[in-house]
Protein backbone atom coordinates (compact mmCIF):
# COMPACT_ATOMS: atom_id res chain seq x y z
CA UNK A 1 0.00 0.00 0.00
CA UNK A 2 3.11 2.10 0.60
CA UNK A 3 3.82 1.99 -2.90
CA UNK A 4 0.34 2.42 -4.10
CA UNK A 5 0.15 5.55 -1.87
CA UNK A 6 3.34 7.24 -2.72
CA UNK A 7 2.24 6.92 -6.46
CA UNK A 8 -1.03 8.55 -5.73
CA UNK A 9 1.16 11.37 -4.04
CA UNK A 10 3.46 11.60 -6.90
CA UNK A 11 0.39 12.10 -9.30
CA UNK A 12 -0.90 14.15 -6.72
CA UNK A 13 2.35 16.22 -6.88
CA UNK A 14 2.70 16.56 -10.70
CA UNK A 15 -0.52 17.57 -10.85
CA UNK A 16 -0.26 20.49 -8.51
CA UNK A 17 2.77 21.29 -10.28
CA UNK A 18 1.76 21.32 -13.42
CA UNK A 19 -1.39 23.85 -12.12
CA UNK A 20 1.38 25.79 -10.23
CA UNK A 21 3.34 25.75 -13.37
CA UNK A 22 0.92 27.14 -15.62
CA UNK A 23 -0.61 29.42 -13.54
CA UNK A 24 3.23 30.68 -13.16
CA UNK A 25 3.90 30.68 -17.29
CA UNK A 26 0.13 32.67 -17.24
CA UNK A 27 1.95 35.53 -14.88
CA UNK A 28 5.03 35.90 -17.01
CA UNK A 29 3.03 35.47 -20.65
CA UNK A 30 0.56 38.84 -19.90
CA UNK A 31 1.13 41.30 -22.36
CA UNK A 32 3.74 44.09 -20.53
CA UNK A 33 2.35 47.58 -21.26
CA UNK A 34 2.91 50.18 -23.60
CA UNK A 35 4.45 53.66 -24.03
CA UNK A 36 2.88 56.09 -26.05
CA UNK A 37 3.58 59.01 -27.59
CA UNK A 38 1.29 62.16 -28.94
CA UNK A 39 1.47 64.15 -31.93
CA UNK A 40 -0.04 67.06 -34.12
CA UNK A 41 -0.66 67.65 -37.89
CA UNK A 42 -3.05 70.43 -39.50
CA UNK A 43 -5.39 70.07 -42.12
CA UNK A 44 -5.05 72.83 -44.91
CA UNK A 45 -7.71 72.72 -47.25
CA UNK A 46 -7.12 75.16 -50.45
CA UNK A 47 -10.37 76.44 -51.98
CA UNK A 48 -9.49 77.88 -55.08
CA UNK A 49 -11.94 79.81 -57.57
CA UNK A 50 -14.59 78.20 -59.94
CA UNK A 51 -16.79 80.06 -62.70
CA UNK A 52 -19.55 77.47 -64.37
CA UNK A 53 -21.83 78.65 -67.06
CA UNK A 54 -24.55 76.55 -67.62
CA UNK A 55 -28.28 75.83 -69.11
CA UNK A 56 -27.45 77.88 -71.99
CA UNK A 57 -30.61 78.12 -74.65
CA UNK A 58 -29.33 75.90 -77.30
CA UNK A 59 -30.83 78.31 -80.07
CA UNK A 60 -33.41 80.98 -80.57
CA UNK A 61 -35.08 81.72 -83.94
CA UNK A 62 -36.27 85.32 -84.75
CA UNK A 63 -39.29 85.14 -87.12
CA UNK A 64 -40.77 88.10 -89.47
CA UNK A 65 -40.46 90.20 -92.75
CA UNK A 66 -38.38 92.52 -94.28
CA UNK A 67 -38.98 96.03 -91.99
CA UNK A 68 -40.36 93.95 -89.01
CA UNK A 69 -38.45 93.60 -85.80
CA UNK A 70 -39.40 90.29 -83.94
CA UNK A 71 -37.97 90.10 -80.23
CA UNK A 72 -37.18 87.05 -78.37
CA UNK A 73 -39.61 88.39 -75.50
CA UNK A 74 -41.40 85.90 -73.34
CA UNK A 75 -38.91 83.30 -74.26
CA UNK A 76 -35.33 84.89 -73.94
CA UNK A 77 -32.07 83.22 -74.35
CA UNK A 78 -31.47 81.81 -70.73
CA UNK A 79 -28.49 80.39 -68.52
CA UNK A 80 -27.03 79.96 -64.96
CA UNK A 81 -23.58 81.60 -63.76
CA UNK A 82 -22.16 79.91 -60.62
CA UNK A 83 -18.95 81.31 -58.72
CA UNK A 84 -17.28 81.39 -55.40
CA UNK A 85 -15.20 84.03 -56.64
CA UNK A 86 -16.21 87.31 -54.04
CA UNK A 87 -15.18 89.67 -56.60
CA UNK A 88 -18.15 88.83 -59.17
CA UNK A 89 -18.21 87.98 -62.92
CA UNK A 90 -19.34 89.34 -66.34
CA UNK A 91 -20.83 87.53 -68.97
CA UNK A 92 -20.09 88.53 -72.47
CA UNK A 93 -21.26 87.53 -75.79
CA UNK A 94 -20.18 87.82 -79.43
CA UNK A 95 -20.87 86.42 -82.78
CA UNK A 96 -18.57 83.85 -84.31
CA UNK A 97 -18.62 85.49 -87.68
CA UNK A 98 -19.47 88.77 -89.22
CA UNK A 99 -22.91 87.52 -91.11
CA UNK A 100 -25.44 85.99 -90.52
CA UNK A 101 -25.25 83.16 -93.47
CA UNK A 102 -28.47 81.40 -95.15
CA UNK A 103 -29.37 77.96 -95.39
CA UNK A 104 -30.00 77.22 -98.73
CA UNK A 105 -27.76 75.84 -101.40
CA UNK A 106 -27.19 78.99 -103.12
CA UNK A 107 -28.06 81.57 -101.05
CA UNK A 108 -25.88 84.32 -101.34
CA UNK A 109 -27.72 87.06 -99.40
CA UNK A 110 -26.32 87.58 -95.84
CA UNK A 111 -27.19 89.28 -92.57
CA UNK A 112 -24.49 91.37 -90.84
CA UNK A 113 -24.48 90.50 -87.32
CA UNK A 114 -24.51 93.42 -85.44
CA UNK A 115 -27.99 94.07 -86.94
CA UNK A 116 -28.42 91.44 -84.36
CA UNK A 117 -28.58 93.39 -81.23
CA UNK A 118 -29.24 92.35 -77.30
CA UNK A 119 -31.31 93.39 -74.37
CA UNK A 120 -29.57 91.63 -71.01
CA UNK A 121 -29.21 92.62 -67.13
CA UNK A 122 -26.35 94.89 -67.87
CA UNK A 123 -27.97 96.81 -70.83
CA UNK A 124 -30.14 97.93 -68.35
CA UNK A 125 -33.84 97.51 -70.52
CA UNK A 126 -31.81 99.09 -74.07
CA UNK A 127 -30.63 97.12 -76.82
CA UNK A 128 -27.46 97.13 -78.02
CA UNK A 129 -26.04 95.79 -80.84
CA UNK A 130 -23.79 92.62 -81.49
CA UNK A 131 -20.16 92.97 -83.07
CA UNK A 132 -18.06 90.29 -84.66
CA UNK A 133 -14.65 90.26 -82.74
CA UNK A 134 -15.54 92.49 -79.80
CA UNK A 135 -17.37 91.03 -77.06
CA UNK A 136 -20.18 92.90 -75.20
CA UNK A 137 -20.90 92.18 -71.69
CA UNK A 138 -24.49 91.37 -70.95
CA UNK A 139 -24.19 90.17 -67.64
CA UNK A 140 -22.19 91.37 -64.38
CA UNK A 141 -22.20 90.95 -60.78
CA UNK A 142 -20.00 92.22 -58.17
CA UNK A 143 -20.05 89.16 -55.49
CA UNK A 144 -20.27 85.82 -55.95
CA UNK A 145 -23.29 83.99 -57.13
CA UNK A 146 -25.77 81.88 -55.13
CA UNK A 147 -24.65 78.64 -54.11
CA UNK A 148 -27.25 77.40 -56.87
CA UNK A 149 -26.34 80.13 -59.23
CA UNK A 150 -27.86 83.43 -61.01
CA UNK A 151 -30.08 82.87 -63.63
CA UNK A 152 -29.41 85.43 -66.31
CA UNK A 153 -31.47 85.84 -69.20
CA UNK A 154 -30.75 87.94 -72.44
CA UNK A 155 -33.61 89.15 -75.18
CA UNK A 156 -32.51 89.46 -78.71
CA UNK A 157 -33.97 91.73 -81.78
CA UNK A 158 -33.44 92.08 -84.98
CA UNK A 159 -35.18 94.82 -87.75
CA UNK A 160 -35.07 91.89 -90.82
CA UNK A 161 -33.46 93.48 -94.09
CA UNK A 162 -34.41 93.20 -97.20
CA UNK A 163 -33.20 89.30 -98.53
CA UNK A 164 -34.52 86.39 -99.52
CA UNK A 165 -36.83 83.99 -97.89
CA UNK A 166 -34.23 81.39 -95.83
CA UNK A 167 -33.21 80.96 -92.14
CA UNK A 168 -29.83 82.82 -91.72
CA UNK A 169 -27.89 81.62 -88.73
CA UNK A 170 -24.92 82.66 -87.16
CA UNK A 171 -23.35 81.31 -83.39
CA UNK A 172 -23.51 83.16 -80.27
CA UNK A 173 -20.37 83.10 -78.10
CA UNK A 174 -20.78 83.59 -74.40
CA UNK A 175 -18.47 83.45 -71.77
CA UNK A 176 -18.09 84.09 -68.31
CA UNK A 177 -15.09 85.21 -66.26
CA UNK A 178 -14.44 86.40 -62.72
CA UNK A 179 -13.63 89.52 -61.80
């Protein structure tokens, strides 16, 4: 029984021991702790200036006779400026050629274009006319726009001349630019 017992001790023992021993390796595993350390950067964020022009009537067509003078009126040439720029913008506009040119094969009559003439915010209600290489400012503002934009809208007239029968065209170049 001697033997039977010290066996039972020495099981007894390891046991323990091995408890002991991993309870010991658990105390000397756990993590150790940290340093740490603080430090500072700055955020610059660069807003720089933007002009848009947009919504810009795709075309217009003046309709009448020799003598008459039709008007755009209740459906003017329309568009929206946008800008962050605190200074303001103009809008200017000028033909891309110095006639108006017809449509038919054959058609040799032409239009000058700055029989062509414009009514906008910064005629202030006159006309004025359109001239080939010079651009005429129809629009201006001296802040920035709404955060949406400014609608601007121009009116265009025309006293027809004496030509023939056709649709005479000629392109309209606006542009915007801050102040």
């Amino acid at each position: 029984m001697s033997t039977m017992r010290n066996a039972r001790i020495v099981c007894l023992s390891l046991a323990l021991t091995g408890v002991l021993t991993v309870g010991a390796l658990e105390s000397v595993v756990s993590p150790a702790l940290a340093d740490t350390d603080t430090g500072n950067t700055t955020a610059n964020i660069e807003v720089s200036s933007s002009i848009t022009l947009t919504d810009l009537t795709a075309s217009f067509t003046l309709t009448g006779s020799p003598g008459q003078t039709p008007t755009t009126g209740g459906t003017p040439v329309s568009m929206e400026v946008t800008t962050n720029n605190f200074a303001g913008y103009n809008v200017t506009v000028a033909p891309a050629a110095a006639n108006l040119t017809g449509g038919i094969v054959g058609n040799t009559d032409t239009i000058p274009a700055n029989l062509l003439q414009v009514d906008g915010p910064a005629q202030a209600g006159t006309f004025a006319p359109l001239t080939f290489g010079t651009p005429l400012v129809v629009a201006s503002k001296a802040s920035a726009s709404a955060e949406g934009g400014d609608a601007i809208t121009n009116n265009y007239r025309m006293t027809i001349p004496f030509v023939r029968p056709d649709t005479y065209t000629v392109t309209l170049n606006y542009v915007t630019n801050t102040l």
